[in-house]
Protein backbone atom coordinates (compact mmCIF):
# COMPACT_ATOMS: atom_id res chain seq x y z
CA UNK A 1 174.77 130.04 162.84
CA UNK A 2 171.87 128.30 164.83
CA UNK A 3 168.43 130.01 163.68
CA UNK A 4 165.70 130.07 166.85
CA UNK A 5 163.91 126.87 165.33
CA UNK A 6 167.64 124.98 165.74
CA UNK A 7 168.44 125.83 169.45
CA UNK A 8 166.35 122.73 170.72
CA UNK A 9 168.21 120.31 168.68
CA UNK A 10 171.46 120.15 170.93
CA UNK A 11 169.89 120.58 173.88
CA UNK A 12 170.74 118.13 176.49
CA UNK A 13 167.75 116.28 178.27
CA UNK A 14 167.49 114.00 180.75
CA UNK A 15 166.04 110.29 180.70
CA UNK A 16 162.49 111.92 182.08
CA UNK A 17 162.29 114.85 179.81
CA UNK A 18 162.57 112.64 176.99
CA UNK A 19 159.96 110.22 178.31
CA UNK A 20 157.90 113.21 178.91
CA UNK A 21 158.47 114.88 175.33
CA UNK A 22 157.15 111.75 173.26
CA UNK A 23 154.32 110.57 175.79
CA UNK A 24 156.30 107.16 177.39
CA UNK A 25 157.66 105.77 180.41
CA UNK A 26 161.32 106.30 180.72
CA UNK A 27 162.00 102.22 180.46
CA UNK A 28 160.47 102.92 177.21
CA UNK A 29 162.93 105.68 176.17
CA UNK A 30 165.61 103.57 177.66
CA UNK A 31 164.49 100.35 175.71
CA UNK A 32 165.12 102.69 172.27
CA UNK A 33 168.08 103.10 173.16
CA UNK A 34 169.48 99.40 174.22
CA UNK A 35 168.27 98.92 170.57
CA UNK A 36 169.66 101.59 168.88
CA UNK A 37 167.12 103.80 168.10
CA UNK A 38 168.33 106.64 170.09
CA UNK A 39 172.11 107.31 171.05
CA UNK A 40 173.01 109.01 174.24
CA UNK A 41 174.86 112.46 174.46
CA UNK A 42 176.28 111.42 178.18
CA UNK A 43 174.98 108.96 180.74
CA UNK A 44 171.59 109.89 181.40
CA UNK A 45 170.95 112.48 178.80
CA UNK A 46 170.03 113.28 174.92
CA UNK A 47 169.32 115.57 172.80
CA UNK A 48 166.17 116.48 171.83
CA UNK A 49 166.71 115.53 167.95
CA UNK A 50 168.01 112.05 168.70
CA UNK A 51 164.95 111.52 170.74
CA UNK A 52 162.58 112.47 168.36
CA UNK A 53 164.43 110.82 165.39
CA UNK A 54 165.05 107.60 167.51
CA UNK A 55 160.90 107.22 168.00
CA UNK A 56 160.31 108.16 164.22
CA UNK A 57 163.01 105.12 163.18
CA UNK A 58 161.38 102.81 165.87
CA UNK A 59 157.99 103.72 164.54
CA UNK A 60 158.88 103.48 160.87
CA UNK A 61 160.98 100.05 161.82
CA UNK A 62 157.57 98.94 163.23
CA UNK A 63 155.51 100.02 160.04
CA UNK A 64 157.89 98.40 158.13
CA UNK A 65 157.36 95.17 159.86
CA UNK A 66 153.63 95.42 159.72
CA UNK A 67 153.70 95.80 155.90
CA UNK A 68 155.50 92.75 155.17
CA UNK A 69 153.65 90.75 158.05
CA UNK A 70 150.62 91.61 156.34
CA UNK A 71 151.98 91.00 152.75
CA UNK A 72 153.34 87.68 154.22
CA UNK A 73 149.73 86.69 154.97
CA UNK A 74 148.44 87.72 152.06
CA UNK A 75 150.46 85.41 150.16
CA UNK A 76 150.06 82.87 152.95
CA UNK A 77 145.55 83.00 152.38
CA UNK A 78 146.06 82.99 148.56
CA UNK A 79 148.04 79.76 148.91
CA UNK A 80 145.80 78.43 151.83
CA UNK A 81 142.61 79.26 149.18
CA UNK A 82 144.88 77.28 146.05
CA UNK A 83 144.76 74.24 148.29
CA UNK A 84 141.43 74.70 149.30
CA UNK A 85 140.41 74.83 145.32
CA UNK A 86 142.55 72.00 144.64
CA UNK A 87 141.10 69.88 147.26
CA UNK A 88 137.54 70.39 146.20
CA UNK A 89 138.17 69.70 142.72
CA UNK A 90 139.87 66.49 143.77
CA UNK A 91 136.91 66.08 146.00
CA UNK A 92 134.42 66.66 143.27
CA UNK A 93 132.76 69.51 144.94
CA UNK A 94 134.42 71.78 142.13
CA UNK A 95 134.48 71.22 137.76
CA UNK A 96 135.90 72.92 135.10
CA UNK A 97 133.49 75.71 133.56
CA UNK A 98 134.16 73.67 130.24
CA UNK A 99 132.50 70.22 132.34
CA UNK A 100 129.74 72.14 133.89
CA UNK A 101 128.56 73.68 130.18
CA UNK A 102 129.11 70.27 128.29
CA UNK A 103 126.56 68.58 130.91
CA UNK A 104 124.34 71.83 130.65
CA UNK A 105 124.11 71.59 127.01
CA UNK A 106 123.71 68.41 126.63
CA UNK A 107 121.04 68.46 128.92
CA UNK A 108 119.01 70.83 126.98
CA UNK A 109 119.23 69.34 123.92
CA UNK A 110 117.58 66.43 125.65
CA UNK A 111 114.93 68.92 126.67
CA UNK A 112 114.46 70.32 123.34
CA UNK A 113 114.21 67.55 121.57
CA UNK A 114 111.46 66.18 124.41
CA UNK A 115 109.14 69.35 123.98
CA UNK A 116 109.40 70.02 120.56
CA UNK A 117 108.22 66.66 120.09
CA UNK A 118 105.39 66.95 122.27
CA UNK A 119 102.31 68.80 120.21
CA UNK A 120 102.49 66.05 117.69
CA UNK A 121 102.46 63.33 120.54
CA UNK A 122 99.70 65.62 122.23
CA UNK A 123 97.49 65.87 119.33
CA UNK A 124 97.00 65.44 115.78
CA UNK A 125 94.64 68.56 115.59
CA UNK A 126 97.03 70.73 113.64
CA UNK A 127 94.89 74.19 114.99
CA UNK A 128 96.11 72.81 118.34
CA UNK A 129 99.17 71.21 117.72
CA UNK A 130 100.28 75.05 116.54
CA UNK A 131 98.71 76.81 119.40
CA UNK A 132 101.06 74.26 121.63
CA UNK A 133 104.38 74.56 119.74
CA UNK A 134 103.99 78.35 120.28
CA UNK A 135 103.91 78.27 123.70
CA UNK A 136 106.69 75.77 123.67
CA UNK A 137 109.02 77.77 121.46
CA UNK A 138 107.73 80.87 123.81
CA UNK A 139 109.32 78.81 126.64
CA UNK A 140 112.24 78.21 124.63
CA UNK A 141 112.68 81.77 124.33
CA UNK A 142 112.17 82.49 128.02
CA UNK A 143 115.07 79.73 128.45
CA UNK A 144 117.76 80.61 125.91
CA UNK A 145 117.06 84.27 127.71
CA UNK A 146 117.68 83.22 131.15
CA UNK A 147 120.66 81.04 130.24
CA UNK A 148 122.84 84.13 128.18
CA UNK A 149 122.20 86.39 131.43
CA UNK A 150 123.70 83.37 133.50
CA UNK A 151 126.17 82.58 130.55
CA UNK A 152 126.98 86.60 131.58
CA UNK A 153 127.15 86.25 135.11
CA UNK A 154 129.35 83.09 135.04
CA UNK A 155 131.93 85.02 132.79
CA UNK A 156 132.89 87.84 135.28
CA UNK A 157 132.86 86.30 138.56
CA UNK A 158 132.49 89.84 140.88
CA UNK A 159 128.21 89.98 139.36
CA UNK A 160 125.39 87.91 140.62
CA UNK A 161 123.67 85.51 139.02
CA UNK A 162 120.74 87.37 138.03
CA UNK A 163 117.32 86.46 139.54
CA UNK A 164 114.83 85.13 136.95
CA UNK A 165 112.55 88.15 136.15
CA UNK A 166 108.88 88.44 137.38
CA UNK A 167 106.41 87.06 134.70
């Protein structure tokens, strides 16, 4: 027994009605059905639930297809980006972390060892030779402080670098 919400679903309509019912031409109603989407009940006619569940197939087919185009090109930049990276290591333009902290410490040991050594090469007044190595070891300080927030930065890639505070 048909309820009064089922008596549209066998109803016969013609190739207009239908256009008219989802919002489209009637080549468009006829295209879904050359392609399956929506059978006919006769020449010329369909029912109203074949209509509507012919457009919601053709518009799930076409979300379907935009999901994996999209996940297609997703995988299609991540491999573009891998060659990219590869290319500008080969290039040089790119190092390992591991390279670029080996030449960074080395580097300021060179430093170190430079300005520790330079009160005693300054002076040989030991009141002033102190006052000096303080405010190299205060720069020191200033350094190592400024390198671990870097150090910080470097190790998780979505922060900033942070800027170097106001003195």
């Amino acid at each position: 027994m048909a309820g009064p919400k089922d008596s549209h679903k066998d109803k016969a309509i013609t190739l207009g009605q239908a256009a008219a019912l989802l919002n489209r031409s009637p080549r468009w109603v006829n295209n879904l059905a050359k392609e399956g989407f929506i059978s006919k009940e006769s020449v010329g006619k369909y029912t109203v639930a074949e209509v509507v569940r012919g457009a919601m197939a053709y518009y799930e087919s076409l979300l379907q297809k935009s999901t994996k185009t999209a996940a297609a090109s997703r995988v299609t930049d991540a491999r573009t980006r891998e060659i990219e990276l590869r290319i500008a290591e080969r290039r040089r333009e790119l190092i390992p972390q591991e390279d670029a902290k080996a030449v960074v410490l080395e580097f300021g040991a060179i430093v170190r060892a430079e300005f520790t050594a330079l009160p005693a090469r300054y002076t040989r007044d030991l009141a002033e030779r102190r006052k000096l190595e303080q405010e190299v070891d205060g720069s020191f300080e200033r350094i190592a402080a400024a390198a671990q927030r870097a150090e910080a930065a470097l190790a998780d890639p979505d922060r900033a670098v942070p800027a170097e505070p106001e003195a």
